[in-house]
Protein backbone atom coordinates (compact mmCIF):
# COMPACT_ATOMS: atom_id res chain seq x y z
CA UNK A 1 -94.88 -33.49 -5.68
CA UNK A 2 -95.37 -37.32 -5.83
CA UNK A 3 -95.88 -38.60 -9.60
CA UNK A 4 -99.39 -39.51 -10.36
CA UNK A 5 -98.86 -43.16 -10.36
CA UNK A 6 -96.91 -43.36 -6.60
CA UNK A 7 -98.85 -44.16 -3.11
CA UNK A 8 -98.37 -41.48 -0.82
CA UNK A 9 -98.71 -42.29 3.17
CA UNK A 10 -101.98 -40.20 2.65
CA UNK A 11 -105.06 -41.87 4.40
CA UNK A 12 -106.97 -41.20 1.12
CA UNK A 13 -104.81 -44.39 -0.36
CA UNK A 14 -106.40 -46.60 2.61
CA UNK A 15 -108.16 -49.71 1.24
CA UNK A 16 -110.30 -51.66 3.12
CA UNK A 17 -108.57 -55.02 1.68
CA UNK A 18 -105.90 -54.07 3.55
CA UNK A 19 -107.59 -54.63 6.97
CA UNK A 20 -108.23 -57.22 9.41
CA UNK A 21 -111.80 -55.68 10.87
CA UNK A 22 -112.70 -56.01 6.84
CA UNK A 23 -111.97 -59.79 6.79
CA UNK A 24 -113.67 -60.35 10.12
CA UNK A 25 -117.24 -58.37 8.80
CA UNK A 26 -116.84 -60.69 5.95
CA UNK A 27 -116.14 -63.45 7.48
CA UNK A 28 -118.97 -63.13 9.99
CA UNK A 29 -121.48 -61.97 7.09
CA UNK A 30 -120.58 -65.74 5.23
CA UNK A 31 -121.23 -67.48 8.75
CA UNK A 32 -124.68 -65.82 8.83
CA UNK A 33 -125.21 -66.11 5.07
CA UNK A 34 -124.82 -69.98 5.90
CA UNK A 35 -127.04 -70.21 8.91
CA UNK A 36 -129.48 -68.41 7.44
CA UNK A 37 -129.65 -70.54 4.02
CA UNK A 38 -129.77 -73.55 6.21
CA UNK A 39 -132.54 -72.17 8.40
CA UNK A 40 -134.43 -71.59 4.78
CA UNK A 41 -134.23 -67.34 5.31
CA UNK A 42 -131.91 -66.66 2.49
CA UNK A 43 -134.24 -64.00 0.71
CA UNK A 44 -135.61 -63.01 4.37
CA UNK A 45 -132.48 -60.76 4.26
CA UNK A 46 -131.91 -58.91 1.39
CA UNK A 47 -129.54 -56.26 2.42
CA UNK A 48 -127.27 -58.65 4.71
CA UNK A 49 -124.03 -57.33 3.83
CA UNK A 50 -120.35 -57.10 5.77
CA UNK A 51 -119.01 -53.51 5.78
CA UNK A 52 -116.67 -50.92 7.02
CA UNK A 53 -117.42 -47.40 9.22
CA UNK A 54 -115.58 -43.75 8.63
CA UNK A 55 -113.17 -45.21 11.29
CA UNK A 56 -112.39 -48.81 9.87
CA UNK A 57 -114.62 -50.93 12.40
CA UNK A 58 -116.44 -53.70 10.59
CA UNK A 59 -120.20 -53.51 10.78
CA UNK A 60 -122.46 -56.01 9.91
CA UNK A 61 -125.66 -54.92 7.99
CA UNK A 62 -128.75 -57.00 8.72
CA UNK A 63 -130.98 -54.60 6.46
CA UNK A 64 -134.80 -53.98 7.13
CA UNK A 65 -136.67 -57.26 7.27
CA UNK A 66 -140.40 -57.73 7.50
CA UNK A 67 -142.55 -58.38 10.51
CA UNK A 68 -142.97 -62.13 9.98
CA UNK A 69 -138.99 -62.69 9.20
CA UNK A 70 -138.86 -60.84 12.51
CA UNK A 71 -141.50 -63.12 14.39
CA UNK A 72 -139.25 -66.18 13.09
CA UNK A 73 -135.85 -64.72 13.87
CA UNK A 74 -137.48 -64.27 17.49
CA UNK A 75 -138.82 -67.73 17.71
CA UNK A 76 -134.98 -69.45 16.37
CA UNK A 77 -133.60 -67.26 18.72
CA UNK A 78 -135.92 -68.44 21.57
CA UNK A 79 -135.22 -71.84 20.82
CA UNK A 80 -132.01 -71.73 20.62
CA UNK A 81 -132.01 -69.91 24.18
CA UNK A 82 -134.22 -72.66 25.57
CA UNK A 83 -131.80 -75.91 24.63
CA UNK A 84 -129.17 -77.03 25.96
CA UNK A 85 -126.37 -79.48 25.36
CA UNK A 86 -123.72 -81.20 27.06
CA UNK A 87 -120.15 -79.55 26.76
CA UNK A 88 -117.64 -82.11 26.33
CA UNK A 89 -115.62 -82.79 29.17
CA UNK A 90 -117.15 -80.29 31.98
CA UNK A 91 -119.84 -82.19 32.90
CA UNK A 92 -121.81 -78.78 32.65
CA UNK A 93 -124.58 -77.87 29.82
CA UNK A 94 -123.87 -74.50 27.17
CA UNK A 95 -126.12 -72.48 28.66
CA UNK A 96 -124.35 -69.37 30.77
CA UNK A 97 -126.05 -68.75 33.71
CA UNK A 98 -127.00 -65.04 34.44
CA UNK A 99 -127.02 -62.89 36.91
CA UNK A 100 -130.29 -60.34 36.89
């Protein structure tokens, strides 16, 4: 039996530091965390938070918001569907175009 004090190949012993999909969730969460300060939301979402699942995947928590943090997360996100910009050096804008 291993001492007390040695790491066994056990999953039990897994850390979450240890994982890229943990770095990417938190990674991702500080992009948003920025966006969202700029955009003057930063207390719209109070339970924004990076995490990992039972099986390791990162998961982003957005967290309940209320109904007019909703109306104005609709109307950035409209906005930002609506413009468009010139990509350098195609000649084309950034909008995709899709296919419904």
């Amino acid at each position: 039996m291993p001492a007390d004090h040695e790491h066994s190949s056990d999953s039990a012993s897994w850390s979450p530091l240890d994982s890229e999909e943990w770095y990417a969730a938190r990674d991702a969460v500080a992009g948003l965390r920025d966006v969202l300060i700029a955009a003057g939301m930063e207390r719209d979402f109070p339970y924004l938070r990076a995490d990992l699942n039972a099986f390791g995947h990162g998961l982003i928590e957005l967290g309940r918001i209320s109904p007019e943090t909703a109306e104005r997360l609709t109307e950035l996100l409209r906005r930002a569907l609506e413009s468009t910009y010139e990509v350098p050096g195609t000649g084309t804008n950034g909008r995709q175009q899709r296919n419904d």
